[in-house]
N, C-alpha and C. Protein backbone atom coordinates (compact mmCIF):
# COMPACT_ATOMS: atom_id res chain seq x y z
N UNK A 1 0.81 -1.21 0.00
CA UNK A 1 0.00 0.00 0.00
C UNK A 1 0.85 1.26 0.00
N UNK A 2 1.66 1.03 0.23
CA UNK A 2 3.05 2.30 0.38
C UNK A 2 3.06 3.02 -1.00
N UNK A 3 2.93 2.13 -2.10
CA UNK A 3 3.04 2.62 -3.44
C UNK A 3 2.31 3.69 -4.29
N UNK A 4 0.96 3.30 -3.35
CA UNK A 4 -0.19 4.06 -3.89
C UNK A 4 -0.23 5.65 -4.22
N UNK A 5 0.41 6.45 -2.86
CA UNK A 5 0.89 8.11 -3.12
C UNK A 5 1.75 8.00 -4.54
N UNK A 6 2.98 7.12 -4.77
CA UNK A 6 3.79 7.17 -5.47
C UNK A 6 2.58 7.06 -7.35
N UNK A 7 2.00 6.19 -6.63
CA UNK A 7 0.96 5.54 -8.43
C UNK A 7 0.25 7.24 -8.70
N UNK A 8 -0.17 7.64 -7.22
CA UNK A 8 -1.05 9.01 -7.74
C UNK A 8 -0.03 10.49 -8.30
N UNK A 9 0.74 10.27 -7.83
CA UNK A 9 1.94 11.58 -8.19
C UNK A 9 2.01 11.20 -9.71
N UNK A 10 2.58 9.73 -10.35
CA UNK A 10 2.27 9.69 -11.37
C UNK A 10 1.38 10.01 -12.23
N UNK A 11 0.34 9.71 -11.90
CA UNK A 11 -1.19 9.75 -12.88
C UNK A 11 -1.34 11.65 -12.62
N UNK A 12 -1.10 11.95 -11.81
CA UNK A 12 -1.06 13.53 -11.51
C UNK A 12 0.08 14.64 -12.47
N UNK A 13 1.33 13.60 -12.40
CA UNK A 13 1.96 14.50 -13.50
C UNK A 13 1.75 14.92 -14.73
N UNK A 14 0.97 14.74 -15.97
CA UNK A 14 0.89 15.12 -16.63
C UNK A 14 -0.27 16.21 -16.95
N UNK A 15 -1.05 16.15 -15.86
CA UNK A 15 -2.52 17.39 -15.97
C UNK A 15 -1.50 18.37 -15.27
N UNK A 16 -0.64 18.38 -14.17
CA UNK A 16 0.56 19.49 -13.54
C UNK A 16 1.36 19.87 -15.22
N UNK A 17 1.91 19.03 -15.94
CA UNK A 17 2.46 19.21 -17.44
C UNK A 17 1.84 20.20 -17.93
N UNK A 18 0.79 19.80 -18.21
CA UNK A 18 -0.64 20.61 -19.06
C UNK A 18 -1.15 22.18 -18.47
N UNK A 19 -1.40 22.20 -17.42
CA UNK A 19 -1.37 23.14 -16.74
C UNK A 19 -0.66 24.15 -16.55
N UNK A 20 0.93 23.65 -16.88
CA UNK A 20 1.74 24.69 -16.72
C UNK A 20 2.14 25.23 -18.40
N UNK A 21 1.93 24.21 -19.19
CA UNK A 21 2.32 24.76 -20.60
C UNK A 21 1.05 25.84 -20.62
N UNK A 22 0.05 25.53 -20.31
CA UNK A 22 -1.09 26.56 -20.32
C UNK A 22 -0.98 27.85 -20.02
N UNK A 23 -0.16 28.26 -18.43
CA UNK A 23 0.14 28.77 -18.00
C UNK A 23 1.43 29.87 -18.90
N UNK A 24 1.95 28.92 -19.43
CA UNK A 24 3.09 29.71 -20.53
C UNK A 24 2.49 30.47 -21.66
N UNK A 25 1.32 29.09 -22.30
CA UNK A 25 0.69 29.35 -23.53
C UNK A 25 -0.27 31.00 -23.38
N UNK A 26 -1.06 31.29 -22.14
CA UNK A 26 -1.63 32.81 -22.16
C UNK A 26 -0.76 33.91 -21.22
N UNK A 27 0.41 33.38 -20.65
CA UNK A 27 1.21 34.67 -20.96
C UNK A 27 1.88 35.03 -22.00
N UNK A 28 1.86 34.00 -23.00
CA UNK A 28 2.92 34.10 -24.49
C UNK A 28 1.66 35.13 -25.20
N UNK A 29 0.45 34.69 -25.17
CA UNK A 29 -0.85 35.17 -25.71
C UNK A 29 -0.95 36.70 -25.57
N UNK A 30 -0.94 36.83 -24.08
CA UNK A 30 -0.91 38.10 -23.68
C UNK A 30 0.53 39.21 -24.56
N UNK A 31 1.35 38.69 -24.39
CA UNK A 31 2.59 39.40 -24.45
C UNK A 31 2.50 40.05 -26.34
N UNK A 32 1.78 38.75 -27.07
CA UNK A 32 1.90 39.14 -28.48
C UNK A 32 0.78 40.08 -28.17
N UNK A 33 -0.63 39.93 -27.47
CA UNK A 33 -1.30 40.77 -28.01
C UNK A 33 -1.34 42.20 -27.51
N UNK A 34 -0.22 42.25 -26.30
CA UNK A 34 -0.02 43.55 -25.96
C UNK A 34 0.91 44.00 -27.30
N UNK A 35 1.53 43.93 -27.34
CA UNK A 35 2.61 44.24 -28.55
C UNK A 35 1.66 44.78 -29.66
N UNK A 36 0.72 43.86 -30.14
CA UNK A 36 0.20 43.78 -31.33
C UNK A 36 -0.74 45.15 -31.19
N UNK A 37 -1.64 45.63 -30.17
CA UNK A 37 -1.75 46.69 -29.31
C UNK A 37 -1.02 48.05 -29.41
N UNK A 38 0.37 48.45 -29.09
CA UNK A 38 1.02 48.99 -29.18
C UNK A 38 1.58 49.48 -30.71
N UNK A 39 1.82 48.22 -31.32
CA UNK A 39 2.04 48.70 -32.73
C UNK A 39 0.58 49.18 -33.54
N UNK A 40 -0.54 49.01 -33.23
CA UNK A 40 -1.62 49.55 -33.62
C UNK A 40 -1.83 51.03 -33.29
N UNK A 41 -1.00 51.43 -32.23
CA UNK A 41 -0.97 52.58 -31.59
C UNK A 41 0.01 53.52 -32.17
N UNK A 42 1.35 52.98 -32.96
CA UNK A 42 1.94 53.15 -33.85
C UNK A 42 3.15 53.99 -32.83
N UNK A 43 3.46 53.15 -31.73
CA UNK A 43 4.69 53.23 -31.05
C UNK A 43 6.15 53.00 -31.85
N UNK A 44 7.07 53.61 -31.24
CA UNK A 44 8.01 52.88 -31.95
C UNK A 44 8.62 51.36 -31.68
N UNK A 45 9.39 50.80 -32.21
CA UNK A 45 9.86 49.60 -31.96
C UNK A 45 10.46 49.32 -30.75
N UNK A 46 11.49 50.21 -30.19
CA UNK A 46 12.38 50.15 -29.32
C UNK A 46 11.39 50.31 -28.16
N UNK A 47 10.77 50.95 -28.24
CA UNK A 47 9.13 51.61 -27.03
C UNK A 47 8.84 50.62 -26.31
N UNK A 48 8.04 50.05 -27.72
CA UNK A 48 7.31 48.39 -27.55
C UNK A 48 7.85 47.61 -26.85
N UNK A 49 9.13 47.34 -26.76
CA UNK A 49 10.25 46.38 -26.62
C UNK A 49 10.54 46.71 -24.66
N UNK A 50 10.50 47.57 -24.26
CA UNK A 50 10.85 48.19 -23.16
C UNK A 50 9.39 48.06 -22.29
N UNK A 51 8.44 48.41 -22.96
CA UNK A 51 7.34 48.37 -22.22
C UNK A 51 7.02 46.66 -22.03
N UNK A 52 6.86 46.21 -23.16
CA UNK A 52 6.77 44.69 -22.98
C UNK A 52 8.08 43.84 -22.57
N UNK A 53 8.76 44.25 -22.09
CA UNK A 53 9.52 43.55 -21.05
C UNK A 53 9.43 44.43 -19.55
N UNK A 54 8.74 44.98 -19.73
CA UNK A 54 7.95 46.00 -17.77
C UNK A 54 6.98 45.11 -17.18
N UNK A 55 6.11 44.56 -18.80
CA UNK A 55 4.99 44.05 -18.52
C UNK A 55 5.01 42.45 -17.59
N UNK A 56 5.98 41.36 -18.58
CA UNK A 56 5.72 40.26 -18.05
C UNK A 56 7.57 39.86 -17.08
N UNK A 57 7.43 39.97 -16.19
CA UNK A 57 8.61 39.49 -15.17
C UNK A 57 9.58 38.40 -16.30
N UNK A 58 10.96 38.74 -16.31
CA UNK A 58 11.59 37.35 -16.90
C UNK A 58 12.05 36.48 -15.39
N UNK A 59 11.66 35.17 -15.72
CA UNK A 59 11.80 34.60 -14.62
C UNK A 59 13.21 33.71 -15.07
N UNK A 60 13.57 33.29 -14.64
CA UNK A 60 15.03 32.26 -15.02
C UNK A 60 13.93 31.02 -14.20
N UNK A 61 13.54 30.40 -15.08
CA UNK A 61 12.72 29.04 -14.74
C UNK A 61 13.58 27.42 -14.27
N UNK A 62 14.60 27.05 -14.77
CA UNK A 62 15.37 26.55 -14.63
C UNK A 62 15.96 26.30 -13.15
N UNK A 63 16.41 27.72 -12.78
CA UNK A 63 17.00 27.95 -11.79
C UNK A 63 15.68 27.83 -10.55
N UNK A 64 14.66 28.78 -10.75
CA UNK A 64 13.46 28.65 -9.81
C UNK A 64 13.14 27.17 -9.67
N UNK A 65 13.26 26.31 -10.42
CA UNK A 65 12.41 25.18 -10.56
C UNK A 65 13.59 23.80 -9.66
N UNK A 66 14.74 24.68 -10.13
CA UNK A 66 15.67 23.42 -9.45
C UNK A 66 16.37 24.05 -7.85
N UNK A 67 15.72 25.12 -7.44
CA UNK A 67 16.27 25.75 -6.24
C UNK A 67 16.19 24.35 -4.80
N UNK A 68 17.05 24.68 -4.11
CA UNK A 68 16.71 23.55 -3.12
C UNK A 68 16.18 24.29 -1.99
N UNK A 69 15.23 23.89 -0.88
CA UNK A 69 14.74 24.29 0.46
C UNK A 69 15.29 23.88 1.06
């Protein structure tokens, strides 16, 4: 019976998978359609570029994801 947490973490990882590409997929969403926004507004390039990196945090994911407690 010990196994059982272990069987559910499994069957659990891939909706956690899904969830987080999701999570990527409408901030990627957001980011074009702010942009797309801005150039409708007829900003300049360099503008755009500065504001949409104000907008969404760069995270170093890698590093967050492999940090130890």
């Amino acid at each position: 019976m010990k196994s059982l947490p272990i069987l559910r973490f499994f069957l659990r990882l891939p909706l956690m998978a899904f969830r987080m590409a999701g999570l990527f997929r409408i901030i990627n969403r957001a980011r074009r359609g702010f942009k797309r926004a801005l150039r409708k507004e007829g900003l300049p390039e360099d503008v755009i570029e500065v504001l949409v990196e104000g907008l969404v945090p760069d995270v170093e994911w890698k590093k967050f994801l492999r940090r130890k407690t």
